[in-house]
Protein backbone atom coordinates (compact mmCIF):
# COMPACT_ATOMS: atom_id res chain seq x y z
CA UNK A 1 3.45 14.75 105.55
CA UNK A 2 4.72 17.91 106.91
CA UNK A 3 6.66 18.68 104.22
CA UNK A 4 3.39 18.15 101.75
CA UNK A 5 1.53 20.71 104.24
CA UNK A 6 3.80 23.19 103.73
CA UNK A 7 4.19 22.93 100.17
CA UNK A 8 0.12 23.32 100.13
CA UNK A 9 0.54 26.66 102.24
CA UNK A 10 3.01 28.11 100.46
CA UNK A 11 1.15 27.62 97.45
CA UNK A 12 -1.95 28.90 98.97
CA UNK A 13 -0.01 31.61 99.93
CA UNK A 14 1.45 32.33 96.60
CA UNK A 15 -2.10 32.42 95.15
CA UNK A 16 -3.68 34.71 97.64
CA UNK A 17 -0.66 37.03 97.51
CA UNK A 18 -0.45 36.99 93.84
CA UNK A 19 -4.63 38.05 93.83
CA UNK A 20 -3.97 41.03 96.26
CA UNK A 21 -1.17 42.30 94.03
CA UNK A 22 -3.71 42.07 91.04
CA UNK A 23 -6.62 43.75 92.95
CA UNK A 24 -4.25 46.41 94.27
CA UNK A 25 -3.02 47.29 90.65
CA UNK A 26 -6.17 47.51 89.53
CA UNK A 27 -8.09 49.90 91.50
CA UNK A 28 -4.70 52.13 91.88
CA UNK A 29 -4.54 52.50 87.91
CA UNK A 30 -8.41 52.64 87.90
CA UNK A 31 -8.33 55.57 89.95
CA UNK A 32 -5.77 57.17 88.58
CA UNK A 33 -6.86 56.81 84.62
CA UNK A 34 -9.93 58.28 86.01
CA UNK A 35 -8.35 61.22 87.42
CA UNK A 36 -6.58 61.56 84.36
CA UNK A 37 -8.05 65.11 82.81
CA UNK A 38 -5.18 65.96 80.06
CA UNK A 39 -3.76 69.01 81.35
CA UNK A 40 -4.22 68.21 84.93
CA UNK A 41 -5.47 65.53 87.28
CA UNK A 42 -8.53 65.56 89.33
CA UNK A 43 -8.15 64.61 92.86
CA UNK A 44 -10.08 61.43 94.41
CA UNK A 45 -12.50 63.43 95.95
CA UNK A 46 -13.55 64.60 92.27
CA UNK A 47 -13.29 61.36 90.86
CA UNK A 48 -15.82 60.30 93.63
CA UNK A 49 -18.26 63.14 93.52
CA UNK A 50 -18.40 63.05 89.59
CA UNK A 51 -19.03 59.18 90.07
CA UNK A 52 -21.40 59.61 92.93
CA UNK A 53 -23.45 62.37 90.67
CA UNK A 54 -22.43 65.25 92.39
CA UNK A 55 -19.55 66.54 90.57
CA UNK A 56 -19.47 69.19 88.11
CA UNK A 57 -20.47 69.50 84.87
CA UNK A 58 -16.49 69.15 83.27
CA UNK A 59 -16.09 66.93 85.28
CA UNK A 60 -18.65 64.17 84.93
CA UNK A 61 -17.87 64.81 81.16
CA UNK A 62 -14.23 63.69 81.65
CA UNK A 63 -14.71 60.68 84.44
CA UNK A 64 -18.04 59.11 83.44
CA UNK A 65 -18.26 59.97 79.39
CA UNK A 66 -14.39 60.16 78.71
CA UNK A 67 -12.37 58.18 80.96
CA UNK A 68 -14.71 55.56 82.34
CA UNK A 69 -15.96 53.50 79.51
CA UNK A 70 -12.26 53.26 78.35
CA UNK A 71 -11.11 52.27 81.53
CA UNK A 72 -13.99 49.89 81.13
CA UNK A 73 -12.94 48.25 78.06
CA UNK A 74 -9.53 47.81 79.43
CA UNK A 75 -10.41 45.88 82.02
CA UNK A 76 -12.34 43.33 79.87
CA UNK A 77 -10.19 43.43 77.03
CA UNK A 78 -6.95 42.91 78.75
CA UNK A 79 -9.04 39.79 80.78
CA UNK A 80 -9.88 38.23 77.16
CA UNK A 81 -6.85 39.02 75.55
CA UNK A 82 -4.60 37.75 78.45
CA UNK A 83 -7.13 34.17 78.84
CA UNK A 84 -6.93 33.96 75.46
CA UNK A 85 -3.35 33.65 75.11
CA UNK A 86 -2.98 30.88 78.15
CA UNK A 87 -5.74 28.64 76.22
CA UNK A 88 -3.50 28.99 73.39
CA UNK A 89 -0.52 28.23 74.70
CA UNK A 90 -2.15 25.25 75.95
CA UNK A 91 -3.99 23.84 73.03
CA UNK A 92 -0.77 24.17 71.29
CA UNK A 93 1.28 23.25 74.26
CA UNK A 94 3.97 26.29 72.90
CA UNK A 95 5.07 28.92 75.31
CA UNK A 96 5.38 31.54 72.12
CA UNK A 97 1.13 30.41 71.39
CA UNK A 98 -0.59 33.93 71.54
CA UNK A 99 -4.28 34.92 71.17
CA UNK A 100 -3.28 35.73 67.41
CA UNK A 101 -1.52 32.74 66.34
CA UNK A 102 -4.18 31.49 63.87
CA UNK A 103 -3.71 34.76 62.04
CA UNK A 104 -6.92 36.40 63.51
CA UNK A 105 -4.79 39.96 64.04
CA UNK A 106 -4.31 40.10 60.53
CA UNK A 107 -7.64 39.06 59.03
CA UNK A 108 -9.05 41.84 61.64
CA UNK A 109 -6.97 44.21 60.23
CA UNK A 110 -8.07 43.30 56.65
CA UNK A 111 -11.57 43.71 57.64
CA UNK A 112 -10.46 47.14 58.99
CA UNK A 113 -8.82 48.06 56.12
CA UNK A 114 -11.75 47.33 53.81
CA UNK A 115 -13.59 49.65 55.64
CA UNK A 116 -11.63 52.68 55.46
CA UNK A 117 -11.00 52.01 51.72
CA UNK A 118 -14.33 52.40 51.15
CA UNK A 119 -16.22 55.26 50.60
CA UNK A 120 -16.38 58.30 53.11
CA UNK A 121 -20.24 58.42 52.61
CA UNK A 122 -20.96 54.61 54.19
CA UNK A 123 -20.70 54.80 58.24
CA UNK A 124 -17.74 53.98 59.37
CA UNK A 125 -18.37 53.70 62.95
CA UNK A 126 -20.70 50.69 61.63
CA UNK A 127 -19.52 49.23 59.33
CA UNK A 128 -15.34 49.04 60.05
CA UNK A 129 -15.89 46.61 63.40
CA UNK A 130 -18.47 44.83 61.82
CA UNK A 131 -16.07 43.92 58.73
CA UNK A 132 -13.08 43.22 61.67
CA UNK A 133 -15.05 41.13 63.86
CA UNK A 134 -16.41 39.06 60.38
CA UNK A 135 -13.22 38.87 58.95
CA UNK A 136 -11.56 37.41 62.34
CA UNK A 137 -14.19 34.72 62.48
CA UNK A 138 -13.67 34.18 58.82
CA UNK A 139 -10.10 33.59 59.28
CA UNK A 140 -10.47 30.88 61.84
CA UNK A 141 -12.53 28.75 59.42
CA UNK A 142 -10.00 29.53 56.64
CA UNK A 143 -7.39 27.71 58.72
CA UNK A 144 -9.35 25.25 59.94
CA UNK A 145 -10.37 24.31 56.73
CA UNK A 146 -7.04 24.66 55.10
CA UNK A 147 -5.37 22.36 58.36
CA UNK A 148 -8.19 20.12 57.48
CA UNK A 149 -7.65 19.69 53.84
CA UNK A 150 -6.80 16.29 52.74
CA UNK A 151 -7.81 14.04 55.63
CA UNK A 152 -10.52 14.19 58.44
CA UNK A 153 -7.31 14.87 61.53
CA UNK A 154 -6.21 18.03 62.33
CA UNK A 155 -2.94 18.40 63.96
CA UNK A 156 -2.17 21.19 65.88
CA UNK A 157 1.11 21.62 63.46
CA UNK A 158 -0.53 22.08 60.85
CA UNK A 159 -3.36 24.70 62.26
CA UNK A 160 -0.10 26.49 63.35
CA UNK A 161 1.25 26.83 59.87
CA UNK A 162 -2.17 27.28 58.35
CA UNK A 163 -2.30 30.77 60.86
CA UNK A 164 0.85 31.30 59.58
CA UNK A 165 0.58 31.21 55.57
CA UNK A 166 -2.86 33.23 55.94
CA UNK A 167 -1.68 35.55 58.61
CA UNK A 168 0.90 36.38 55.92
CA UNK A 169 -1.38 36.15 52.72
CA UNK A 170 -4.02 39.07 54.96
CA UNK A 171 -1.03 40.86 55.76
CA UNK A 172 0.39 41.34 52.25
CA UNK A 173 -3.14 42.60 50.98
CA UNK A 174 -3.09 44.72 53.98
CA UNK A 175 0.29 46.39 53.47
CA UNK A 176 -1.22 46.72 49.43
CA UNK A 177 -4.12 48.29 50.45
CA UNK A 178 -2.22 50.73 52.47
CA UNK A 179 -0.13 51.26 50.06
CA UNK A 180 -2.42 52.47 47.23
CA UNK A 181 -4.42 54.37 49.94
CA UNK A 182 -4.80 57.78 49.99
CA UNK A 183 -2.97 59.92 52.23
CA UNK A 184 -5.56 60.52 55.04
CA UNK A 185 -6.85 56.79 54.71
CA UNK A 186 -3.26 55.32 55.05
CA UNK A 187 -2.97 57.30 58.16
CA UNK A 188 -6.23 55.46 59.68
CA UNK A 189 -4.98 52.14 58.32
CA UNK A 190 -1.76 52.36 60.35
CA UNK A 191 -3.01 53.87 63.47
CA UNK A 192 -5.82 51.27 63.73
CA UNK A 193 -3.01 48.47 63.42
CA UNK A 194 -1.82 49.84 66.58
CA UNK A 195 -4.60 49.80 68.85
CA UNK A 196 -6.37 52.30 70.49
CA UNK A 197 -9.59 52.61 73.09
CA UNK A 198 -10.37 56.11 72.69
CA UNK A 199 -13.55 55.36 70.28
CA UNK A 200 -14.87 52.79 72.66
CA UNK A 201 -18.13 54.08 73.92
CA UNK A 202 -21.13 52.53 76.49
CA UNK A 203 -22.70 51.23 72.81
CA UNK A 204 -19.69 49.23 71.98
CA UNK A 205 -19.47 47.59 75.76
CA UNK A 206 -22.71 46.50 75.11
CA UNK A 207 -21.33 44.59 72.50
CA UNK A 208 -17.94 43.75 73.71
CA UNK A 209 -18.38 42.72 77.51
CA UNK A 210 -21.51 40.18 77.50
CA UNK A 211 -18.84 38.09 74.47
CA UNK A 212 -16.00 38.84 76.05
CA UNK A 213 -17.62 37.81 79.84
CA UNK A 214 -19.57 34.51 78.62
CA UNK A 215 -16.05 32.99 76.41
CA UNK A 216 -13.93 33.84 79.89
CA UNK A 217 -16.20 31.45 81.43
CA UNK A 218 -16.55 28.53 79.34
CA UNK A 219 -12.86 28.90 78.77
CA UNK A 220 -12.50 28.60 82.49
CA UNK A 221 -14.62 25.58 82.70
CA UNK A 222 -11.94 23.53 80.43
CA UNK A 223 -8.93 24.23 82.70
CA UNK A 224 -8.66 20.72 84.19
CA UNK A 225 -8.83 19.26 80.20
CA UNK A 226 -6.40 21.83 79.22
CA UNK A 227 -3.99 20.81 81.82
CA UNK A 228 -4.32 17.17 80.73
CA UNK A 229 -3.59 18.14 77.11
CA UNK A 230 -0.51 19.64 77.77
CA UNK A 231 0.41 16.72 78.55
CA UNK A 232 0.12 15.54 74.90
CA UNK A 233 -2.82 14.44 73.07
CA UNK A 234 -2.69 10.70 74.06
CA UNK A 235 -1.88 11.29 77.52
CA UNK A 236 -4.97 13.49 77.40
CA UNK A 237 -7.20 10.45 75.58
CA UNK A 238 -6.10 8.15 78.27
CA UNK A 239 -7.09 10.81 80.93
CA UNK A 240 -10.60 10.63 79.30
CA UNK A 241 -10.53 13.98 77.33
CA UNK A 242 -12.06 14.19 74.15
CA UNK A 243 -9.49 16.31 72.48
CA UNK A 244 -10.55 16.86 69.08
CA UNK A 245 -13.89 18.26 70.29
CA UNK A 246 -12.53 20.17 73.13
CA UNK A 247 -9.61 22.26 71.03
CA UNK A 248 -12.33 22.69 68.22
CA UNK A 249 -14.57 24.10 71.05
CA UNK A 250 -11.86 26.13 72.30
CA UNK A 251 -10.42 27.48 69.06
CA UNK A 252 -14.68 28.61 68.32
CA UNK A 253 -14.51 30.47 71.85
CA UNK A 254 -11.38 31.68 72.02
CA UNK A 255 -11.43 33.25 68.20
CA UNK A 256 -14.82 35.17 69.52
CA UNK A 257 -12.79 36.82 72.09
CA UNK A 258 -10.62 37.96 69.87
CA UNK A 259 -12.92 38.93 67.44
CA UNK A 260 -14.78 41.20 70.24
CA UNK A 261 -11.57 42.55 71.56
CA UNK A 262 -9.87 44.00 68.89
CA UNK A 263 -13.41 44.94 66.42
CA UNK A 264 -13.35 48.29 68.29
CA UNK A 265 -10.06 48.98 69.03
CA UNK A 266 -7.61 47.73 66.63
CA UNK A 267 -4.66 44.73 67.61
CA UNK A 268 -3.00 45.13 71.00
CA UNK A 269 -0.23 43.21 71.09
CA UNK A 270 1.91 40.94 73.77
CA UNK A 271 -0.89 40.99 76.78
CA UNK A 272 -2.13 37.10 75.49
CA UNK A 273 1.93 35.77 75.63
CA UNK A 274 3.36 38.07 78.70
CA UNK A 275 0.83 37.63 81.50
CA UNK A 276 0.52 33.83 81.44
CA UNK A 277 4.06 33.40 81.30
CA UNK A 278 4.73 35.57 84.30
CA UNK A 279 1.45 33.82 86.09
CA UNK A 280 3.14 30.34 85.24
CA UNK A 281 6.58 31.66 86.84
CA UNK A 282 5.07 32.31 89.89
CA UNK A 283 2.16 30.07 90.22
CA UNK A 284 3.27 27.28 87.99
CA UNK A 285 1.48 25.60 85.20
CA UNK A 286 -1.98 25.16 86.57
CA UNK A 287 -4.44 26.12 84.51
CA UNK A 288 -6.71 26.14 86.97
CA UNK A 289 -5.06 29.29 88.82
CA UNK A 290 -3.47 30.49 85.53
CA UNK A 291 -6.52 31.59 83.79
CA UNK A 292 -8.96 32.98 86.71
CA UNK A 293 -5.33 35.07 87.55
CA UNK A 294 -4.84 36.04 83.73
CA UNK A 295 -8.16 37.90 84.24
CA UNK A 296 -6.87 40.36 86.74
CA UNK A 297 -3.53 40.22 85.54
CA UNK A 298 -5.17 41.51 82.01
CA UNK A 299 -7.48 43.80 83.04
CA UNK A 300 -4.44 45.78 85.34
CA UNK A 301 -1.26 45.34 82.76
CA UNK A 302 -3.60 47.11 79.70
CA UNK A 303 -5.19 49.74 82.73
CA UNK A 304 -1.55 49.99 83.39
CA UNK A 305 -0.42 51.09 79.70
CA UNK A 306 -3.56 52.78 79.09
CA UNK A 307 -3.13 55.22 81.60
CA UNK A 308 0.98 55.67 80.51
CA UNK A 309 -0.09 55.89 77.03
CA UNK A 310 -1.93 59.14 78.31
CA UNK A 311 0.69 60.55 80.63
CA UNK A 312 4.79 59.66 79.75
CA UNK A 313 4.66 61.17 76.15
CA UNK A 314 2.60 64.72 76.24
CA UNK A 315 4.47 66.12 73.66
CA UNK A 316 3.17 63.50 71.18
CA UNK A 317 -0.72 63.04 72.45
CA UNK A 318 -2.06 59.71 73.38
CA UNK A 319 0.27 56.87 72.48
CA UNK A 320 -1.50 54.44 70.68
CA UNK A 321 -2.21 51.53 73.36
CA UNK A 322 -0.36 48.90 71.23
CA UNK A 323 2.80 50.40 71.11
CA UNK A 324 2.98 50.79 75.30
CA UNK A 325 1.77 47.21 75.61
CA UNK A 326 4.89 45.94 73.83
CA UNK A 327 7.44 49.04 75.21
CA UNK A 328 6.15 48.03 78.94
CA UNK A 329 6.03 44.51 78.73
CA UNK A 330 8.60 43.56 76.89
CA UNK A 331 11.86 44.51 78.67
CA UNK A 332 10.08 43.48 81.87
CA UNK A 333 9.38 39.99 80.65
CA UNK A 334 12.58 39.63 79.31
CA UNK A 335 14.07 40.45 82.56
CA UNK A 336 11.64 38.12 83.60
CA UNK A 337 12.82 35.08 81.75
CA UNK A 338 16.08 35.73 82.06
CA UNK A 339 15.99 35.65 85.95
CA UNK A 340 13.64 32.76 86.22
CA UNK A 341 13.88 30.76 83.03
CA UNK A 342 14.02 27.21 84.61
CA UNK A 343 10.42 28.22 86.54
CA UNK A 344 8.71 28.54 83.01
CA UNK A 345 7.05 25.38 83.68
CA UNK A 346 7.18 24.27 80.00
């Protein structure tokens, strides 16, 4: 009995611990992306006053119309991104699952692509998410159907190599498109494959949170079926679960994330597979603390890279946010799994 009591505590512990962690990294990077003023950095007192109203005129320009509404969309596109990934990983029951393993990067990209190919008198601004968001959704009914084809079951196998042989079919006409490009239009093509939240204004939140906000929480509600599931999909039956309509449901939700999260700022990579897993090797496998965690976890790791995308490499600008995702969180993960690989929990 004692031994169960303290098991519960140090759990309890871990959790609570875990969320200060989280809530600490995020208002330190907050603040200090907000301070963040190119050639120098504004002090907290300025960051405040310009907040508050009462700052000057450069500098409510840089915190409130520059910095904040990136900062912003970090938050809530590191949550979805990073929830994302751990509904994946569950539905699939495969640790390498991430939020774009049914291909969705690569039929955003073609969307994206589309758009810049077309002509410079159309608005871009319009109609390039538009096309990336469309073409996401379209790819998750491509699979679907394709997984689908030739009986009325659909195996998570075969969704998995359906994402796979149209992630590479979107990805070829991608790398054709760039290639017959013009010079300035190749340029956009690339640098939108690697992510960026510098064009993310308060008209695009307006878009991005209230989808990104209401798919967190219906995700959420599925956490107990989820954790059944990975148990296999007859342990899950007997358990009561109905999982044919519940991964359909999910896949639906989860490819709207996506869709919103990477319409207006290209792919950001490794956030959906690296914060579970490090969640899971501290928490364990519970879905039920995974995901509400992956939300803060999320929202700080792409704060964190957002605001070292801005400050470790002056000499070359503003790193595109998809190449500091993978540069930070890979070697730390790895270190990660290497030191703790039999707490995985798969």
């Amino acid at each position: 009995m004692k031994a169960k009591i303290g098991t519960a505590m140090s759990r309890r512990t871990k959790v609570v611990l875990t969320a200060a962690v989280l809530v600490a990294l995020l208002i330190v990077f907050t603040l200090t992306d907000l301070a963040w003023a190119g050639t120098r950095t504004l002090s907290l007192g300025e960051v405040w006053a310009a907040l508050t109203g009462h700052g000057t005129w450069a500098n409510d320009l840089i915190v409130n119309h520059q910095n904040l509404p990136r900062i912003v969309a970090a938050l809530f596109i590191g949550a979805g991104l990073a929830v994302t990934g751990s509904v994946m990983q569950a539905v699939f029951r495969n640790p390498l699952a991430t939020p774009y393993i049914l291909g969705l990067s690569s039929g955003a990209s073609l969307g994206a692509a589309i758009a810049i190919m077309l002509p410079s008198t159309l608005a871009l601004s319009f109609i390039q998410p538009v096309l990336a968001f469309g073409m996401c959704l379209l790819t998750t009914f491509l699979v679907y159907a394709v997984s689908r084809a030739g009986g009325t079951m659909v195996r998570t196998e075969t969704l998995v190599l359906a994402g796979v042989a149209i992630s590479s079919l979107f990805s070829a006409v991608v790398s054709l498109l760039t290639y017959i490009a013009p010079s300035e239009k190749m340029g956009s093509i690339v640098f939108w494959s690697m992510g960026s939240l510098g064009e993310v204004g308060t008209d695009e939140l307006a878009i991005i949170v209230p989808i990104i906000v209401a798919g967190i929480l219906i995700m959420l509600t599925q956490s107990r079926n989820l954790n059944a599931m990975m148990l296999g999909d007859a342990h899950a039956m007997d358990l009561g679960v109905d999982v044919r309509r519940v991964r359909i449901w999910l896949l639906v939700v989860s490819s709207l994330v996506v869709a919103a999260c990477v319409a207006f700022v290209g792919t950001i990579g490794f956030i959906g597979l690296v914060i579970p897993h490090i969640l899971r090797m501290v928490l364990g496998p519970d879905n039920r603390l995974i995901m509400p965690m992956s939300v803060l976890g999320g929202g700080a790791f792409l704060l964190m890279s957002d605001w070292a995308a801005h400050v470790v490499s002056p000499l070359y600008g503003v790193l595109p946010i998809g190449v500091v995702t993978a540069m930070v969180g890979a070697p730390f993960f790895i270190y990660l799994l290497c030191r703790r690989k039999r707490e995985v929990g798969w």
